[in-house]
N, C-alpha and C. Protein backbone atom coordinates (compact mmCIF):
# COMPACT_ATOMS: atom_id res chain seq x y z
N UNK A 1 34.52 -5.48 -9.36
CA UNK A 1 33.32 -4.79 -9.79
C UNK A 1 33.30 -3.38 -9.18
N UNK A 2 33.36 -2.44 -9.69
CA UNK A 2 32.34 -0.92 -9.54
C UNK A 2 31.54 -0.59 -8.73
N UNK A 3 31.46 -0.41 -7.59
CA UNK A 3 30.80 0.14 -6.50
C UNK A 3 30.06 1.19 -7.13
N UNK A 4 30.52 2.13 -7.54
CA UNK A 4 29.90 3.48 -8.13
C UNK A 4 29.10 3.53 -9.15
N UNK A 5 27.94 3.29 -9.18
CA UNK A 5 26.97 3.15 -10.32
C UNK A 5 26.60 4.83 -11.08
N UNK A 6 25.96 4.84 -12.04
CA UNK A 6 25.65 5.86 -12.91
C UNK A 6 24.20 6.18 -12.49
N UNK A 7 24.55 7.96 -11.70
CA UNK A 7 23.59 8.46 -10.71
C UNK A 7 22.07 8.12 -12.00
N UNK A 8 22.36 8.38 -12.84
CA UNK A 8 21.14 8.45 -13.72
C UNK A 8 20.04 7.13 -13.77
N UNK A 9 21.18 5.79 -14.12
CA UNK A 9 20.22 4.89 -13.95
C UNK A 9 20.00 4.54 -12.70
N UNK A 10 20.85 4.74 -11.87
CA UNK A 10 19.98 4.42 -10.45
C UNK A 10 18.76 5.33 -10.27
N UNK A 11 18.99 6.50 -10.12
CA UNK A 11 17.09 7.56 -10.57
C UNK A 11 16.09 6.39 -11.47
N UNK A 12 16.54 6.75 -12.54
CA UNK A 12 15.79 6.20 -13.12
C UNK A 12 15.25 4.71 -12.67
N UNK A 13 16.12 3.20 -12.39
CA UNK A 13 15.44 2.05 -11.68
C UNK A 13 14.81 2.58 -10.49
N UNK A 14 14.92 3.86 -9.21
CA UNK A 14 14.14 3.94 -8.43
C UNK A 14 12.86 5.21 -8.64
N UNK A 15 12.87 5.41 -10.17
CA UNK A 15 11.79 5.76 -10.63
C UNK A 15 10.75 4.78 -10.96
N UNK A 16 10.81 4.40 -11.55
CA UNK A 16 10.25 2.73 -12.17
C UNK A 16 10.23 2.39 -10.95
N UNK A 17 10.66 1.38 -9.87
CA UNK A 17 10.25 0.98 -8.54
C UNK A 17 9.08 1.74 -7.96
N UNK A 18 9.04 2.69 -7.67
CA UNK A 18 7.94 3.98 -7.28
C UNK A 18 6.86 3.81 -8.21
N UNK A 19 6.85 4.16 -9.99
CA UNK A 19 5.48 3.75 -10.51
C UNK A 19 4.82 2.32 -10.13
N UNK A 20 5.78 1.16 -10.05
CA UNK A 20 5.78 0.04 -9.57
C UNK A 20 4.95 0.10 -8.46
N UNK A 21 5.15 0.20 -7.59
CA UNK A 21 4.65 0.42 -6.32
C UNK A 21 3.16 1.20 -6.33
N UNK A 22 3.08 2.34 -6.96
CA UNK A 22 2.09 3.17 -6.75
C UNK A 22 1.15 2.42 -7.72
N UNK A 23 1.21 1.44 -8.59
CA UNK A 23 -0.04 0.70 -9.81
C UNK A 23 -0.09 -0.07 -8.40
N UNK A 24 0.69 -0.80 -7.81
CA UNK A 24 0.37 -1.88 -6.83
C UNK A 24 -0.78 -1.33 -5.63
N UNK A 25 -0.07 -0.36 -5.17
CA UNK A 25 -1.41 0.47 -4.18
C UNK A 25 -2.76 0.83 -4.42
N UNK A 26 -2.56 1.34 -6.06
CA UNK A 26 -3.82 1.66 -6.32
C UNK A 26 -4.78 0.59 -6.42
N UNK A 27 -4.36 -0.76 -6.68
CA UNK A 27 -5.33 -2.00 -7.60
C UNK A 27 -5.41 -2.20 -5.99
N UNK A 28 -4.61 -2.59 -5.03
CA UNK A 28 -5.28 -2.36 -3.74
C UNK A 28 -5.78 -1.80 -3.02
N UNK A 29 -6.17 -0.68 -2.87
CA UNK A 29 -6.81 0.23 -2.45
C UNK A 29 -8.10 0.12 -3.19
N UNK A 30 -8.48 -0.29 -5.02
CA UNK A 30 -9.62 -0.46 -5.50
C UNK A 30 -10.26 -1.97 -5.65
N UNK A 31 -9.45 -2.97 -4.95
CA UNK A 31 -9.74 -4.15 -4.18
C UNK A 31 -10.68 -3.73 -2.56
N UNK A 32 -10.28 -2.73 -2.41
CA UNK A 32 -10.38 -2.42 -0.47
C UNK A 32 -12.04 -2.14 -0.98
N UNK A 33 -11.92 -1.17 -2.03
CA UNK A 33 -12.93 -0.39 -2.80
C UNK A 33 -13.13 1.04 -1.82
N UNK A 34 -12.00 1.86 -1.42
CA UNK A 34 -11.39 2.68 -0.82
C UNK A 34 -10.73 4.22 -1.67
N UNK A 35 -10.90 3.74 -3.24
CA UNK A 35 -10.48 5.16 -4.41
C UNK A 35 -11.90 5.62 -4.31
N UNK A 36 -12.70 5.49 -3.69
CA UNK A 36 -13.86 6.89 -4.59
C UNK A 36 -14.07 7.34 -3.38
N UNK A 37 -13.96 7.32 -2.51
CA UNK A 37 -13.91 8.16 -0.84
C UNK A 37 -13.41 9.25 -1.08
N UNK A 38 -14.26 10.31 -1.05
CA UNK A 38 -13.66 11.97 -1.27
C UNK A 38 -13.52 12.70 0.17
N UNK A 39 -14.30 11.98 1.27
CA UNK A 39 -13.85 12.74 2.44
C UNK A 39 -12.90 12.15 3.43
N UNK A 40 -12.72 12.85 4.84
CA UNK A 40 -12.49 12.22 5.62
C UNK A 40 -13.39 11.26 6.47
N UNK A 41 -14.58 11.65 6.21
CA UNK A 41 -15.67 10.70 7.35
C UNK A 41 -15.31 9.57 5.96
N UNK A 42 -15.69 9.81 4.83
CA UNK A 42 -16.12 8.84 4.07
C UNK A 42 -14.88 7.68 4.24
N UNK A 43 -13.52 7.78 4.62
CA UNK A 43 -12.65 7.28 4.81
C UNK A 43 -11.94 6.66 5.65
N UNK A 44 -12.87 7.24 6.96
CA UNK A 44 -13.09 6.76 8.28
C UNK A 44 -14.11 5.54 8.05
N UNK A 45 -15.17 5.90 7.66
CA UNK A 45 -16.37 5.10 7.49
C UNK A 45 -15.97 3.33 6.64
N UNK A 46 -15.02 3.60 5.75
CA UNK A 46 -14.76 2.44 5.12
C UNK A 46 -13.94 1.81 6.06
N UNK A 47 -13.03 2.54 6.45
CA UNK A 47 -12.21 1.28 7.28
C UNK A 47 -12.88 0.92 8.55
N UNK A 48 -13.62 1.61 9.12
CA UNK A 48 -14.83 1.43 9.96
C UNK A 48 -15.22 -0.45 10.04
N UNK A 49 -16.20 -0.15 8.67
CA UNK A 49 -16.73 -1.33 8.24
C UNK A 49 -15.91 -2.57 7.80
N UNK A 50 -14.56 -2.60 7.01
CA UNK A 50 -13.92 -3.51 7.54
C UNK A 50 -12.95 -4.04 8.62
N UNK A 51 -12.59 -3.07 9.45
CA UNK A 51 -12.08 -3.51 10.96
C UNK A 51 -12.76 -3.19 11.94
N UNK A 52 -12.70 -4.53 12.66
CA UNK A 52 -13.28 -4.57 13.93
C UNK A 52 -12.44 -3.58 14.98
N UNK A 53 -11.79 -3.39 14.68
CA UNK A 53 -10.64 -2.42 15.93
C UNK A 53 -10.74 -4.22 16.78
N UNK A 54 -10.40 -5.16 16.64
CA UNK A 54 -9.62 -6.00 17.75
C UNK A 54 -8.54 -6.92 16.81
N UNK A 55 -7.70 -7.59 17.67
CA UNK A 55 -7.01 -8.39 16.88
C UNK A 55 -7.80 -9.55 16.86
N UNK A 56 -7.65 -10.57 16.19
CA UNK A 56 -7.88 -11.67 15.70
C UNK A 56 -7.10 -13.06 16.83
N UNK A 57 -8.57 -14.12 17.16
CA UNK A 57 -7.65 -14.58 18.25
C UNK A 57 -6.58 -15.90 17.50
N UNK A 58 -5.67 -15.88 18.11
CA UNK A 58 -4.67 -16.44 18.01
C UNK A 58 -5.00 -18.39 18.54
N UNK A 59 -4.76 -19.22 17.28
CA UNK A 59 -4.88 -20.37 17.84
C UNK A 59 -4.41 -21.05 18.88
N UNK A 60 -4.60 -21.72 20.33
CA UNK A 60 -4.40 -22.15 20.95
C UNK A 60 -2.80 -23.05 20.74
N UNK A 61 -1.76 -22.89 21.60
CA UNK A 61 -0.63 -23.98 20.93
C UNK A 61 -1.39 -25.20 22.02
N UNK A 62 -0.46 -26.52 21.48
CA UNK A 62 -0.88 -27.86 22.09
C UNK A 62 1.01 -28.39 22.44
């Protein structure tokens, strides 16, 4: 087999990967409900409200 692939379709599959990715961020980020934040406080403020700033405690082992 060909080690050397054709520079074009490799661009191109890691074009497509990238739109891929960026539909995935966005539907999460409008899950977070984190797309209509136009500032920086406003963006501070959301993640604010869902993290506590601590970790989460860890179950006891037995």
């Amino acid at each position: 087999m060909d080690k050397r692939q054709d520079p074009q379709s490799r661009e191109e599959r890691l074009a497509a990967k990238l739109r891929e990715n960026l539909h995935r961020r966005k539907a999460q980020a409008r899950a977070l409900g984190t797309i209509g934040c136009t500032t920086a406080s406003d963006t501070a403020a959301s993640i604010a409200e869902n993290d506590s700033g601590s970790l989460p405690n860890a179950a006891p082992e037995s």
